[in-house]
N, C-alpha and C. Protein backbone atom coordinates (compact mmCIF):
# COMPACT_ATOMS: atom_id res chain seq x y z
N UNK A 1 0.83 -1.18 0.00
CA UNK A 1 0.00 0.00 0.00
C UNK A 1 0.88 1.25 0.00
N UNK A 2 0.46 1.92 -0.80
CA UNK A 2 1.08 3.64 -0.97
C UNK A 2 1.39 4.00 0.50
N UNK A 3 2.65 4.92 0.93
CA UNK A 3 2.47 5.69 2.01
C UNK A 3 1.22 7.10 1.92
N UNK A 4 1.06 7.43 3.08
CA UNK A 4 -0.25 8.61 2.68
C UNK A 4 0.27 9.98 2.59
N UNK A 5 1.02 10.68 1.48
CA UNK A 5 1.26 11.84 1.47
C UNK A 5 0.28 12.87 2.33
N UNK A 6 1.02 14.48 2.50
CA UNK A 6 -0.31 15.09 3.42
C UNK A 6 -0.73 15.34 1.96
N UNK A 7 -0.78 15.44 0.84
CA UNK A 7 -1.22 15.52 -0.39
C UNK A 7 -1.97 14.92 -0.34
N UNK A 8 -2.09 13.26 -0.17
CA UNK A 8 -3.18 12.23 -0.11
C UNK A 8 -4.28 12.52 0.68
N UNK A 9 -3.71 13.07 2.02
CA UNK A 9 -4.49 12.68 3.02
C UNK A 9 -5.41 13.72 2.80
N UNK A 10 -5.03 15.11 2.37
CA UNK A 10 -5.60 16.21 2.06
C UNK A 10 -7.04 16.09 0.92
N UNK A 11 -6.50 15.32 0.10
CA UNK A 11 -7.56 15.12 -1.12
C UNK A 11 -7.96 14.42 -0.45
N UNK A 12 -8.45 13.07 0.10
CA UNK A 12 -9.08 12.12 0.10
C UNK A 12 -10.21 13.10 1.39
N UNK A 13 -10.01 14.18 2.58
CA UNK A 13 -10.60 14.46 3.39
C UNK A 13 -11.46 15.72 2.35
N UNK A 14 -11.08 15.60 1.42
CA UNK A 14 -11.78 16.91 0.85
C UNK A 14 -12.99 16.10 -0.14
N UNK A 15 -12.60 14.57 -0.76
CA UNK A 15 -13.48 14.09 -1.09
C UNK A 15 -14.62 13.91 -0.76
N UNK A 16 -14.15 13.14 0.54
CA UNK A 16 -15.26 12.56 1.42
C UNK A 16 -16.29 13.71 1.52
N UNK A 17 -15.71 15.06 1.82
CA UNK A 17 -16.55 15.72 2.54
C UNK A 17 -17.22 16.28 1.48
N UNK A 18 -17.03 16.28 0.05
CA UNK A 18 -17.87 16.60 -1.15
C UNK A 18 -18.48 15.70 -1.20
N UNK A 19 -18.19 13.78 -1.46
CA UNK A 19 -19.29 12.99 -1.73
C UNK A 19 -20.71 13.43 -0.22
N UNK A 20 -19.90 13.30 0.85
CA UNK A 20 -21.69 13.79 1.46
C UNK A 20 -22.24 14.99 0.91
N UNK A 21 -21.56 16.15 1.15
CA UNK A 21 -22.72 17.10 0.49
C UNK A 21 -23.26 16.49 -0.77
N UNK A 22 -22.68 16.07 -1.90
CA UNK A 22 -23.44 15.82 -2.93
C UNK A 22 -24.60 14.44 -2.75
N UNK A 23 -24.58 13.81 -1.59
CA UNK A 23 -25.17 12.63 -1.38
C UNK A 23 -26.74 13.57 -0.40
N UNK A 24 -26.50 14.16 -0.22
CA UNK A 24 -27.60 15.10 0.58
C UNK A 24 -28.20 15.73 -0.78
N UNK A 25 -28.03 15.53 -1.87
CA UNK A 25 -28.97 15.92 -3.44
C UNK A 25 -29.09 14.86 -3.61
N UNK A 26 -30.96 14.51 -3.50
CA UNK A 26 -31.54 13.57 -3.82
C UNK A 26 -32.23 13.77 -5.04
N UNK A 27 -31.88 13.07 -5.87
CA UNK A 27 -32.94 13.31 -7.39
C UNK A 27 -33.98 12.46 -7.41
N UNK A 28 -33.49 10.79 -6.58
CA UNK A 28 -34.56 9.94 -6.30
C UNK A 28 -34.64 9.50 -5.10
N UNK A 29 -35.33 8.75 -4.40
CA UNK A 29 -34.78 8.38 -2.80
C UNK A 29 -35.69 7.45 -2.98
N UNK A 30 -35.69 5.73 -2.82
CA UNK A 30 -36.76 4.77 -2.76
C UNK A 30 -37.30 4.68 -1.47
N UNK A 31 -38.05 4.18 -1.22
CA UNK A 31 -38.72 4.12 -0.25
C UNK A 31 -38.36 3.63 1.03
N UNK A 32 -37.83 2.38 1.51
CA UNK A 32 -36.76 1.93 2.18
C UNK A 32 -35.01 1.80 1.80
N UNK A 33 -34.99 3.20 1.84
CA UNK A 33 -33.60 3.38 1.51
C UNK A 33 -32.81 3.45 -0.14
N UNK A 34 -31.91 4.01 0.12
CA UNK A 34 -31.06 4.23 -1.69
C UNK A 34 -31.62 4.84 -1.81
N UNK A 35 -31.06 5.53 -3.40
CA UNK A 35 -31.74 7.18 -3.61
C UNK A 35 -30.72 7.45 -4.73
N UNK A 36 -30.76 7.74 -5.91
CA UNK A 36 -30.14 8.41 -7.39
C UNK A 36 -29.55 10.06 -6.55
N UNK A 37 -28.78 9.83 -6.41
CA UNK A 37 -28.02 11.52 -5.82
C UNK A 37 -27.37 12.13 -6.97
N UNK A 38 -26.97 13.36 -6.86
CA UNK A 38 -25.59 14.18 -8.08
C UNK A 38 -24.69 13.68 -7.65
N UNK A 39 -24.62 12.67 -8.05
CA UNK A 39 -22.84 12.22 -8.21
C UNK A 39 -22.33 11.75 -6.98
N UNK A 40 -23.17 11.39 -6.21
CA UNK A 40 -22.04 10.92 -4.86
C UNK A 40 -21.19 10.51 -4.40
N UNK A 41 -21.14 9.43 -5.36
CA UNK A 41 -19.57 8.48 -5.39
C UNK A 41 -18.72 9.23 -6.79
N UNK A 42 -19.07 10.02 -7.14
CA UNK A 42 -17.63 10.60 -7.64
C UNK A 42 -16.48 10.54 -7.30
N UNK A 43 -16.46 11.48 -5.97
CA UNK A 43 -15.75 11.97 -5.61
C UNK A 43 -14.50 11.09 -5.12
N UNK A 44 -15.68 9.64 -4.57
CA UNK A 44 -14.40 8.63 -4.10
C UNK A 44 -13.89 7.68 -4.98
N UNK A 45 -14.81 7.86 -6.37
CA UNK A 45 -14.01 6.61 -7.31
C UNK A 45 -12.92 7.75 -8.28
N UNK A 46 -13.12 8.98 -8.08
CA UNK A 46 -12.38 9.83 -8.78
C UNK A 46 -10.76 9.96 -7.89
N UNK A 47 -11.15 9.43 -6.39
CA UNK A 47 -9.21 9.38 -5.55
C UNK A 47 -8.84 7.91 -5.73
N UNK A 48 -9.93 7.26 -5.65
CA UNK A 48 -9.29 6.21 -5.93
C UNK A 48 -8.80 5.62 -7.17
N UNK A 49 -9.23 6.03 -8.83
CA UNK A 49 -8.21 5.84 -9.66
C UNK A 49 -7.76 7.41 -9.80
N UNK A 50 -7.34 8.10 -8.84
CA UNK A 50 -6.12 8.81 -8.97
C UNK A 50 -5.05 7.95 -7.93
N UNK A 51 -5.43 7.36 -6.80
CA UNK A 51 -4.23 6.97 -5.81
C UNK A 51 -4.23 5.20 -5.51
N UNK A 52 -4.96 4.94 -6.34
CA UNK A 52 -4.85 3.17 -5.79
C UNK A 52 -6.29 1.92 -5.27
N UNK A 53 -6.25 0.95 -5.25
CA UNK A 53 -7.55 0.47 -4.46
C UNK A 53 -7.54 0.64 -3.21
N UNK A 54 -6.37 0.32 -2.44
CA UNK A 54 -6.19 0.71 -1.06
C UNK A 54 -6.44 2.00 -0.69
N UNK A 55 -5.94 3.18 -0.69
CA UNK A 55 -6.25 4.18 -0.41
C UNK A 55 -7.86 4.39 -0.75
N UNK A 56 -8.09 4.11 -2.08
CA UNK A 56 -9.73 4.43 -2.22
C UNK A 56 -10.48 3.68 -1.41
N UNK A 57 -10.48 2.22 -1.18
CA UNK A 57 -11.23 1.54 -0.31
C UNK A 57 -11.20 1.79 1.19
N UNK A 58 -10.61 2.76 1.77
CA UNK A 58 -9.96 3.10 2.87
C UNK A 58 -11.29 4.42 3.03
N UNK A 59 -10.60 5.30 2.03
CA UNK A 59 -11.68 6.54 1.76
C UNK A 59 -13.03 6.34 1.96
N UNK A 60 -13.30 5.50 0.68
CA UNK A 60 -14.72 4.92 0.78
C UNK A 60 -15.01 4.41 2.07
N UNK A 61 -14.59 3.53 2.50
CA UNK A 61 -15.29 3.20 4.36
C UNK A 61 -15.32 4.17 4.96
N UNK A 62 -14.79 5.29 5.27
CA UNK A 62 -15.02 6.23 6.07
C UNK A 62 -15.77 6.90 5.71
N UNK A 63 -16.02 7.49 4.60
CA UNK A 63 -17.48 8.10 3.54
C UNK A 63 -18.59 7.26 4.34
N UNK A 64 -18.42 6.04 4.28
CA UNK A 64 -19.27 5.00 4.46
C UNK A 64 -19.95 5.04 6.24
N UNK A 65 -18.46 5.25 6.87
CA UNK A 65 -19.26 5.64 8.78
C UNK A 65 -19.55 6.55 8.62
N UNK A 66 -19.21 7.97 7.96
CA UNK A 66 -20.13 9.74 8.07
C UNK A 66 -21.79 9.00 7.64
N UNK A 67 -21.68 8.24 6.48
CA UNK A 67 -22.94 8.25 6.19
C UNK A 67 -24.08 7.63 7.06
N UNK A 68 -23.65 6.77 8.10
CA UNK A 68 -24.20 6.02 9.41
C UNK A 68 -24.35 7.32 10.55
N UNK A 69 -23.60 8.13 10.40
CA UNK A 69 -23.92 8.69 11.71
C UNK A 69 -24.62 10.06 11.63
N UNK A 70 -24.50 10.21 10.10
CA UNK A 70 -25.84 11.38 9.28
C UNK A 70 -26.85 10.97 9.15
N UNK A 71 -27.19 9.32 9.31
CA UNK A 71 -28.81 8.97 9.57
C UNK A 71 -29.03 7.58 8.84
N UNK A 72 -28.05 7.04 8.14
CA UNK A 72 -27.97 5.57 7.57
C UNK A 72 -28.90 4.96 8.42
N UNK A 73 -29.40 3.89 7.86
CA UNK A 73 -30.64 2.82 8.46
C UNK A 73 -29.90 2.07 8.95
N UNK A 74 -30.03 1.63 10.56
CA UNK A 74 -29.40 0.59 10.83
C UNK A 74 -30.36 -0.32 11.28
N UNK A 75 -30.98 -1.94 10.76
CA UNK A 75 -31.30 -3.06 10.73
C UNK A 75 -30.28 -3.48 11.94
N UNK A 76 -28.94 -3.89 11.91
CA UNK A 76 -28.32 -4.74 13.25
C UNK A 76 -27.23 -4.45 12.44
N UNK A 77 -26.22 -4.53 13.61
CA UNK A 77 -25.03 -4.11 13.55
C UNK A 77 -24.12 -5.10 12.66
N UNK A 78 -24.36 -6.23 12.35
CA UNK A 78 -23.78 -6.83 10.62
C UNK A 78 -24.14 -5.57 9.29
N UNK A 79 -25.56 -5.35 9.41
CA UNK A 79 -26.30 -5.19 7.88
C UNK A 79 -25.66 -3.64 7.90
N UNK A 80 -25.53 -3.08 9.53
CA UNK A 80 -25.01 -1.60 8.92
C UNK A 80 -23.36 -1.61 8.62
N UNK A 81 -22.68 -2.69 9.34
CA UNK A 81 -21.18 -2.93 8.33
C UNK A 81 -21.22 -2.91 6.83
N UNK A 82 -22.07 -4.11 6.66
CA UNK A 82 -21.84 -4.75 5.24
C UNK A 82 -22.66 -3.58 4.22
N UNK A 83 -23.68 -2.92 4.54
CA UNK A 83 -24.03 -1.73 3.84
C UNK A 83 -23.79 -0.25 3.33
N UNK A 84 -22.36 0.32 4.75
CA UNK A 84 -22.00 1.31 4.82
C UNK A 84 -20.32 1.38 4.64
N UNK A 85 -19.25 0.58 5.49
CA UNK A 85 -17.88 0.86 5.56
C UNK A 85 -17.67 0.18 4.68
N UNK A 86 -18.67 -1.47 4.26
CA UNK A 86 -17.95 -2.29 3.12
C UNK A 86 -18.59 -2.01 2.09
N UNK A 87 -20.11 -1.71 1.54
CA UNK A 87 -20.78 -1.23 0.65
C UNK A 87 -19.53 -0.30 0.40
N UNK A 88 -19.56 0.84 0.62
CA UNK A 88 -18.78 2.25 0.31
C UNK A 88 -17.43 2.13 -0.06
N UNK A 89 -16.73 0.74 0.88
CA UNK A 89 -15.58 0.79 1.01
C UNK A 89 -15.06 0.38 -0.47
N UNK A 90 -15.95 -0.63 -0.68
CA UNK A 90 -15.84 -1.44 -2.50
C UNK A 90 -15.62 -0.39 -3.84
N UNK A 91 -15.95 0.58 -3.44
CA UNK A 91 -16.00 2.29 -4.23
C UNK A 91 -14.50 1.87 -4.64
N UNK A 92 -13.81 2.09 -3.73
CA UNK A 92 -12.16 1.63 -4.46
C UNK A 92 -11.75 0.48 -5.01
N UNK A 93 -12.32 0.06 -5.71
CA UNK A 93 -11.94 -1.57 -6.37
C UNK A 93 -12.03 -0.50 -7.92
N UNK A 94 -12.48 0.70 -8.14
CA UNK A 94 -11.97 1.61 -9.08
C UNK A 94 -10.97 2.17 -9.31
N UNK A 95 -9.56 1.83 -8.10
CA UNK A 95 -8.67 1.60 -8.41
C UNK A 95 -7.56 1.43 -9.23
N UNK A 96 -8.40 -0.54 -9.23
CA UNK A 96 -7.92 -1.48 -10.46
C UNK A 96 -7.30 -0.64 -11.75
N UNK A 97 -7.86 0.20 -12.47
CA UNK A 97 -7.72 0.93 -13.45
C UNK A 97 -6.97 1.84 -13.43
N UNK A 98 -6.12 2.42 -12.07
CA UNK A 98 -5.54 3.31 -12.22
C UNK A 98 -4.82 3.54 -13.34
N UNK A 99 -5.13 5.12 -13.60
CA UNK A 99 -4.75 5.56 -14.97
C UNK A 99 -3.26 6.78 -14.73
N UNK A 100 -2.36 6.06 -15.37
CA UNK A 100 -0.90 6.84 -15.04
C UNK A 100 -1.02 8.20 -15.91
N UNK A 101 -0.04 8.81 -15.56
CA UNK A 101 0.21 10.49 -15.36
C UNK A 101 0.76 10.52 -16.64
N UNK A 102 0.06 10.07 -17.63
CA UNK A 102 0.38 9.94 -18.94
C UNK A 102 -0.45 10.72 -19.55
N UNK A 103 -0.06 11.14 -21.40
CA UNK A 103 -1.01 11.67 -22.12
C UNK A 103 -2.28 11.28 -21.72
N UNK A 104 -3.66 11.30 -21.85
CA UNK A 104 -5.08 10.89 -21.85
C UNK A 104 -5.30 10.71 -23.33
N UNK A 105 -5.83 9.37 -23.66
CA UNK A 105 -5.99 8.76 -24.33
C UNK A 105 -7.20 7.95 -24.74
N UNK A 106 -7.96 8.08 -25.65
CA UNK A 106 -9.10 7.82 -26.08
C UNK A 106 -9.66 6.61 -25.29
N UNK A 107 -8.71 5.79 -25.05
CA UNK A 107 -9.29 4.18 -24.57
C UNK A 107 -9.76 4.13 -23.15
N UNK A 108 -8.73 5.37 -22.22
CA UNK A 108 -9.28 5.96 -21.44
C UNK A 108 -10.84 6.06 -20.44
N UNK A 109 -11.86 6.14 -22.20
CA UNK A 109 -12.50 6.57 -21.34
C UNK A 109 -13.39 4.81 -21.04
N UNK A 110 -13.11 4.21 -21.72
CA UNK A 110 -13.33 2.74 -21.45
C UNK A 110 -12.79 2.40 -19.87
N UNK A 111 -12.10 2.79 -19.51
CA UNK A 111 -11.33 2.14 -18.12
C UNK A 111 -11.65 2.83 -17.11
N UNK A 112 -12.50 3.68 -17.63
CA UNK A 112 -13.16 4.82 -16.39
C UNK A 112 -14.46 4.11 -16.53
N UNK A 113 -15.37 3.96 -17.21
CA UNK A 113 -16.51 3.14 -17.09
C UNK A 113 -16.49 2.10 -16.77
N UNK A 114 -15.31 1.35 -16.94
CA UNK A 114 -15.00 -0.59 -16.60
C UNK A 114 -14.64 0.23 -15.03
N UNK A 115 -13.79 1.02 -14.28
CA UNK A 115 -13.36 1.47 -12.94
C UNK A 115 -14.70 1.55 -12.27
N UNK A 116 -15.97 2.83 -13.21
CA UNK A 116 -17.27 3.22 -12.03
C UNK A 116 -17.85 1.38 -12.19
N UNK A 117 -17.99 1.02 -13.23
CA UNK A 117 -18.72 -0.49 -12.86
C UNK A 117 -18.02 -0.98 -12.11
N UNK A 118 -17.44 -1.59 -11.76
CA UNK A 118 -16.22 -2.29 -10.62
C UNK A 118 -16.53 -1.97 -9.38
N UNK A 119 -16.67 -0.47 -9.02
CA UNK A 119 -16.82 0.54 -7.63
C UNK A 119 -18.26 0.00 -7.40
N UNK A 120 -19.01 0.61 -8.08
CA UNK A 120 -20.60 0.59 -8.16
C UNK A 120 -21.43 -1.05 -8.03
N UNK A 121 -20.84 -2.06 -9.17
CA UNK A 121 -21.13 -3.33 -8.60
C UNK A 121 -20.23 -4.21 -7.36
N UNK A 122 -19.44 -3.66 -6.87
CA UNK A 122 -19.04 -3.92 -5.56
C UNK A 122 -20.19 -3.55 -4.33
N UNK A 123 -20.02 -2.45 -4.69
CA UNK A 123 -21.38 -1.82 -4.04
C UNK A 123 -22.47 -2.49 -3.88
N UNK A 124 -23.01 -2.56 -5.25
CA UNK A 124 -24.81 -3.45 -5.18
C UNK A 124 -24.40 -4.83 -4.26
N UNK A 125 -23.15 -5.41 -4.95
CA UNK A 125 -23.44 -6.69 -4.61
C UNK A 125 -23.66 -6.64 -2.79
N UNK A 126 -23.23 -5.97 -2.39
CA UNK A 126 -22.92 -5.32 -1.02
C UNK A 126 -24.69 -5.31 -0.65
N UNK A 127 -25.41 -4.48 -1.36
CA UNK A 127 -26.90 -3.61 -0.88
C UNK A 127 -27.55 -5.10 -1.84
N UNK A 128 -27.02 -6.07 -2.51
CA UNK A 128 -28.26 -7.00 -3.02
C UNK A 128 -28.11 -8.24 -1.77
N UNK A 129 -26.60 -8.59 -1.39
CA UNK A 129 -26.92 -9.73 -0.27
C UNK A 129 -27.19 -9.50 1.01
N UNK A 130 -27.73 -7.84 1.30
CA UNK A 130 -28.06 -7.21 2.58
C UNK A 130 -30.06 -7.16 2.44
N UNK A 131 -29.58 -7.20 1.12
CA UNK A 131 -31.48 -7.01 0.95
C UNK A 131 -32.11 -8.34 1.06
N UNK A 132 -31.53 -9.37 0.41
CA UNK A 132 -31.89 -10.93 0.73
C UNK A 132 -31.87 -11.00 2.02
N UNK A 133 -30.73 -10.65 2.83
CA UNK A 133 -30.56 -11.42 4.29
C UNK A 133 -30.86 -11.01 4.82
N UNK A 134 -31.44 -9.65 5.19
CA UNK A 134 -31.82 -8.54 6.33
C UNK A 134 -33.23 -8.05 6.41
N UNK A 135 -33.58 -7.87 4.83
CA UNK A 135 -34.84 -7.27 4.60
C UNK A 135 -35.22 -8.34 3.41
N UNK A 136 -35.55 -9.21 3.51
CA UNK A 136 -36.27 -10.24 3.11
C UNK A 136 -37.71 -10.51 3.15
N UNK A 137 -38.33 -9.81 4.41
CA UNK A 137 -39.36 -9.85 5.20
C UNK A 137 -39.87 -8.73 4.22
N UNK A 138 -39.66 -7.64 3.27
CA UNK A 138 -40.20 -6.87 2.97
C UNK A 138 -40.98 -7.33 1.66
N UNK A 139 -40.39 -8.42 1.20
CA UNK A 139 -40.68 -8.50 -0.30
C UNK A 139 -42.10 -9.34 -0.60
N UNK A 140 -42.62 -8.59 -1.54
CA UNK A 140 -44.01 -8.79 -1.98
C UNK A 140 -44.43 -10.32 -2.23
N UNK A 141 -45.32 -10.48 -1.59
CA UNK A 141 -46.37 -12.01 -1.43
C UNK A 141 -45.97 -12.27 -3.06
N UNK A 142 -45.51 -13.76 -3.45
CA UNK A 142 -45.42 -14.61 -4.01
C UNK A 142 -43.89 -13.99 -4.98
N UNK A 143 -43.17 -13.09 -4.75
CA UNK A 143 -42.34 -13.01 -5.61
C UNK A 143 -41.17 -13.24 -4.83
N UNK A 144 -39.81 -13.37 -6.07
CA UNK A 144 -39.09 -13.88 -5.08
C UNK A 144 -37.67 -13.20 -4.71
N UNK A 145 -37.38 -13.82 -3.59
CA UNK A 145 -36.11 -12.52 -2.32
C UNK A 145 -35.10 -11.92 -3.29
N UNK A 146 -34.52 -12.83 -4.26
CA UNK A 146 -33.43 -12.71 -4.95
C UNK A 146 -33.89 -11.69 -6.26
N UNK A 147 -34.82 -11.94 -6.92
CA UNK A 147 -35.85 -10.91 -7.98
C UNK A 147 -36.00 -9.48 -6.90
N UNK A 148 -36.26 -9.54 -5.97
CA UNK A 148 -36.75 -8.08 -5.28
C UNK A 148 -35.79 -7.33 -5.14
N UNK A 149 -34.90 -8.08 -4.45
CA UNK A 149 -32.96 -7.26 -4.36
C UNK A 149 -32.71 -7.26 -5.01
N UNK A 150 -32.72 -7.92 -6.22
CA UNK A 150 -32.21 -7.22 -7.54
C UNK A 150 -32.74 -6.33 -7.69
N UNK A 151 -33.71 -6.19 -8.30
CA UNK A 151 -34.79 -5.32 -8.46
C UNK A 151 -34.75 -3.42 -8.03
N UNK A 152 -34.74 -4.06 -6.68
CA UNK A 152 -35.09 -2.98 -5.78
C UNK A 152 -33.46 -2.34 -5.93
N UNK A 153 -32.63 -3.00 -5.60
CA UNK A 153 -30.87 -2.43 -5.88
C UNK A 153 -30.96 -1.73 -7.18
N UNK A 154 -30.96 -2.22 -8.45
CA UNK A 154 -30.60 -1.55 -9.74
C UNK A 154 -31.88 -0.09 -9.70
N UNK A 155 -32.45 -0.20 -8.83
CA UNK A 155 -33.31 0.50 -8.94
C UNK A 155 -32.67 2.24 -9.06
N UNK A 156 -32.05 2.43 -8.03
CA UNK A 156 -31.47 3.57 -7.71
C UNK A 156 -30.02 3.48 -7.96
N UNK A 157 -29.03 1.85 -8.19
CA UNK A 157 -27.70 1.95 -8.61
C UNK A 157 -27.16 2.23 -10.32
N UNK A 158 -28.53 1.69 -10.84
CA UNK A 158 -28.36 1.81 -12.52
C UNK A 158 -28.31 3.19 -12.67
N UNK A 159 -28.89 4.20 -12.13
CA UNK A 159 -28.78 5.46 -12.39
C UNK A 159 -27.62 6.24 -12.01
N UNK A 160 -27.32 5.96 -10.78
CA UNK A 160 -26.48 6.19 -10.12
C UNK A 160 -24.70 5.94 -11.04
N UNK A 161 -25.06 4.91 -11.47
CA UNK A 161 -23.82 3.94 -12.59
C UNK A 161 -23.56 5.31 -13.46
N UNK A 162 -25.01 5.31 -14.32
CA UNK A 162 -24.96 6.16 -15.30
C UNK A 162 -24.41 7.56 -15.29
N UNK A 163 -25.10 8.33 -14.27
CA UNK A 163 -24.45 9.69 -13.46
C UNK A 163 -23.00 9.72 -13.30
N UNK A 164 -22.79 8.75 -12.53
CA UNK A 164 -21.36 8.68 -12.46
C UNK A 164 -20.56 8.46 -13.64
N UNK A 165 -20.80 7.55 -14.63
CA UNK A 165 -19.55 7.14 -15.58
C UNK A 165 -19.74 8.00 -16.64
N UNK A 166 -20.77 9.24 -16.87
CA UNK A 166 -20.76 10.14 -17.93
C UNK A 166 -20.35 11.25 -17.23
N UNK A 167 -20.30 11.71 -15.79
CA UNK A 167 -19.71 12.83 -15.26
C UNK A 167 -18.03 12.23 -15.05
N UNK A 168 -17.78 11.18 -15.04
CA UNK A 168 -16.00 10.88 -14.65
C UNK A 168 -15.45 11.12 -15.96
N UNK A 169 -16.20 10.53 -17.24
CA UNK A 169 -15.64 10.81 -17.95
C UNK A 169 -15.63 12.06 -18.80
N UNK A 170 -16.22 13.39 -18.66
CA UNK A 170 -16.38 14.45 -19.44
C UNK A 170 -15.36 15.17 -18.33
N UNK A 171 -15.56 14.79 -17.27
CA UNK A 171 -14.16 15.45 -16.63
C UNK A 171 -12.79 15.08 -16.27
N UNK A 172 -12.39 14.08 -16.83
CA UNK A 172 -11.00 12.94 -16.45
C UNK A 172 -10.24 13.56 -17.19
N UNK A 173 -10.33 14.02 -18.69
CA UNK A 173 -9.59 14.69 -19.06
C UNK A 173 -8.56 15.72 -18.15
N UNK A 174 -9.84 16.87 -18.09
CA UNK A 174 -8.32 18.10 -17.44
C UNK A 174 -7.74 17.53 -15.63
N UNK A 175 -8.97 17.20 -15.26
CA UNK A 175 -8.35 16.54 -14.09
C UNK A 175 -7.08 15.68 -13.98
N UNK A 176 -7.07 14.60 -15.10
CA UNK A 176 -5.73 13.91 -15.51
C UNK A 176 -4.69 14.49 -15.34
N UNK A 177 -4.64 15.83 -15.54
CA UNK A 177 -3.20 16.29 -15.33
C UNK A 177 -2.89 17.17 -14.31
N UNK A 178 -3.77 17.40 -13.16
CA UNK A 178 -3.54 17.47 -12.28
C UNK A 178 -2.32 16.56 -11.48
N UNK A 179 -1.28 17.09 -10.78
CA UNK A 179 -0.03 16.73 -10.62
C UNK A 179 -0.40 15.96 -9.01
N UNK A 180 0.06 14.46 -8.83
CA UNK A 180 -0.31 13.72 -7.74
C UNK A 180 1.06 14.34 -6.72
């Protein structure tokens, strides 16, 4: 793992504290929880393929406790782990893709969309085996646990996907050369 420059440490506290404000803009909010925000996880899949999976997955969990103690649903103290420090924390598996301090390059923007899918289905998978195991009890007479968490997950993450991998990439460009 990277040492944490105060450079690092600096960006990653400035992230966090943009993904909540932007997570407090709700465009959708479902009914028991999740919600289509402006961009919320930007901010942390945007340090984490600037600085690594470690550092981002690090970021992301702590994004992940602000968001528990700003009012996250807590079911029992498993479902609010596996929903908030590890849900969030998976944000850095966008990482993987880190993109070097090189020209920017058309293919680029492929590895920023393969990075937000990576972050983002870390995520669901996170909010789909919390919805089977936790809130199971919610799902509608005769249909079934695994159809509903799906369901109910892509509900607010497909958008969320989308938001994100057309805002990373119209801005990766000039950001790219921003000096680490």
């Amino acid at each position: 793992m990277k040492k944490w420059s105060t450079k690092m440490l600096t960006e990653a506290g400035i992230m966090v504290a943009l993904a909540v404000l932007l997570s407090r803009i709700k465009i959708y909010e479902s009914p028991m929880g999740g919600s289509v925000t402006a961009g919320s996880m930007i901010p942390i899949i945007l340090f984490a393929i600037r600085w690594g999976v470690g550092p981002g997955m690090i970021t992301g969990a702590i994004f992940g406790v602000i968001k528990i103690i700003l009012g996250g649903y807590v079911y029992t103290p498993v479902q609010a782990i596996l929903e908030y420090p590890v849900a969030f924390g998976l944000l850095g598996l966008a990482g993987i893709i880190s993109i070097s301090e090189k020209e920017f390059e058309s293919k680029d923007y492929f590895r920023i969309i393969l990075g937000v899918f990576l972050a983002i289905g870390g995520r669901f998978l996170c909010h789909f085996i919390a919805g089977i195991v936790f809130f199971g009890q919610f799902t509608p007479e005769g249909m079934s646990v695994w159809k509903y968490s799906l369901g109910y997950q892509l509900q607010y993450l497909l958008p969320e996907f989308f938001i994100t991998a057309i805002i990373l990439s119209l801005i990766w460009k000039p950001i790219s050369k921003i000096e680490k």
